[in-house]
Protein backbone atom coordinates (compact mmCIF):
# COMPACT_ATOMS: atom_id res chain seq x y z
CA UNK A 1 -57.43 -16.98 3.84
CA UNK A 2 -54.59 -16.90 5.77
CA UNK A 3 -53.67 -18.95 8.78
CA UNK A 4 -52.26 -18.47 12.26
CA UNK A 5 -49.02 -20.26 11.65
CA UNK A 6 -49.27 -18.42 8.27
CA UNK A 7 -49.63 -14.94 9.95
CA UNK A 8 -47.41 -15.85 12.58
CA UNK A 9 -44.49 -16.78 9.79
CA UNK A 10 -44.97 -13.55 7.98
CA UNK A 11 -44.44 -11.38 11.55
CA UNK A 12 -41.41 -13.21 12.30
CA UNK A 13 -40.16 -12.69 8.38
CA UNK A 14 -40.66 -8.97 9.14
CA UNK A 15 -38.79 -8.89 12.40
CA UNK A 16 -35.78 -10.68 11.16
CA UNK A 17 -35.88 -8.26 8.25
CA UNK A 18 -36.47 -5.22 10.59
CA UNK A 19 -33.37 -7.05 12.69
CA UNK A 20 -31.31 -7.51 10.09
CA UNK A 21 -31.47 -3.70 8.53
CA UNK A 22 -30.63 -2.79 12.24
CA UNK A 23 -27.27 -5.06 12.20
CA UNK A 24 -26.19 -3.95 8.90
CA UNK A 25 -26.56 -0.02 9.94
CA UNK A 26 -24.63 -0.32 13.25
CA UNK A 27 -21.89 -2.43 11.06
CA UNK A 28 -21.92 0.54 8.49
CA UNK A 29 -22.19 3.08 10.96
CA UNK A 30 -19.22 1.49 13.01
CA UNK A 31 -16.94 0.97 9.37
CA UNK A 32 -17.56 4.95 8.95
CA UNK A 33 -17.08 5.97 12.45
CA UNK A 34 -13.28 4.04 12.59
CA UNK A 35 -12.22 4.79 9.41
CA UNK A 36 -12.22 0.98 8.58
CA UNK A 37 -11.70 2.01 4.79
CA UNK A 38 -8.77 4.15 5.82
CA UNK A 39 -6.92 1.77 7.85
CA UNK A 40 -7.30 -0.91 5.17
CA UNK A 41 -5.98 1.43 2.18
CA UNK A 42 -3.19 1.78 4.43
CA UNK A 43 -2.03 -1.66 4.90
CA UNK A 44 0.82 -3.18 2.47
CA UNK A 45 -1.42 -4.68 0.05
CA UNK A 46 0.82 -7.94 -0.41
CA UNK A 47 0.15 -8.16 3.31
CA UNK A 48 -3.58 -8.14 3.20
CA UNK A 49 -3.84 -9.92 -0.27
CA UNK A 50 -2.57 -13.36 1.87
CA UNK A 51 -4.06 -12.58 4.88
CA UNK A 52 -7.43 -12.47 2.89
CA UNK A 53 -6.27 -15.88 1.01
CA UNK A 54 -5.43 -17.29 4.42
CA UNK A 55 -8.79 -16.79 6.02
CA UNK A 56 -11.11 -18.09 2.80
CA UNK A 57 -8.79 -20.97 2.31
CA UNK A 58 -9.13 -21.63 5.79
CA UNK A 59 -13.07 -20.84 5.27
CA UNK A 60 -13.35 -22.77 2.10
CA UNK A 61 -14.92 -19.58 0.63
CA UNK A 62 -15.05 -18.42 -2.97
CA UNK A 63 -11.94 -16.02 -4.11
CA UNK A 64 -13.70 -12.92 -6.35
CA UNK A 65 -11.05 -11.85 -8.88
CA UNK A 66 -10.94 -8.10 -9.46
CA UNK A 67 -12.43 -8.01 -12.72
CA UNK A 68 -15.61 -9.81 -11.01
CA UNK A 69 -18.92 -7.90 -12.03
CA UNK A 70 -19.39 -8.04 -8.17
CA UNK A 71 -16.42 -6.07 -7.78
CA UNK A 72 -17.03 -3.36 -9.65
CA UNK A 73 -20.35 -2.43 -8.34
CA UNK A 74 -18.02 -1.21 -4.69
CA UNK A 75 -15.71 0.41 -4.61
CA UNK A 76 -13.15 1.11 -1.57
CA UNK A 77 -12.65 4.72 -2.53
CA UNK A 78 -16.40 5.43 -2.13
CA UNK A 79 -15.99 4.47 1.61
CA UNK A 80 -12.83 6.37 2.40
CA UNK A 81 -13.12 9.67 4.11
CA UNK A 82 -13.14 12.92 2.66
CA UNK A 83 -10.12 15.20 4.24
C-alpha cells in the first residue's frame, strides 16, 4: 500500500521526467534547426580543442579522450546536415 507522500513522489518523478524529455527536444530541435553541427565542423579545430580545455579546466570537469567508449557511440557527422 502506497502512501500519499509516496504517490505524491512518484507524480512529481513523472513530471520532471515528462519536463526533462521536453528540454532535451527543444535543445535538439534548436542544434538541428542552426546547424550547430555545421558551424562547429567549421571552426579551426586547434581553436576549439583549447577553448573546450579552457572551459572544463575552468569547470573542473572530466576531459574524454577520443578513443573513449563514450565517444564512439556519437558521432558529429551523424548530426551534420545533408546538402
Amino acid at each position: 500500500m502506497t502512501t500519499a507522500k509516496e504517490e505524491m513522489d512518484k507524480d512529481f518523478e513523472q513530471m520532471m521526467q515528462m519536463l526533462t524529455g521536453f528540454w532535451v527536444t527543444q535543445i535538439a530541435g534548436a542544434v538541428a534547426t542552426y546547424s550547430i553541427a555545421d558551424h562547429l565542423a567549421a571552426v579551426q579545430p586547434s581553436f576549439l580543442r583549447a577553448h573546450l580545455r579552457q572551459r572544463t579546466e575552468r569547470a573542473n570537469l572530466p576531459v574524454m579522450k577520443r578513443d573513449d567508449p563514450c565517444c564512439k557511440k556519437v558521432r558529429g557527422e551523424t548530426l551534420r546536415t545533408i546538402h
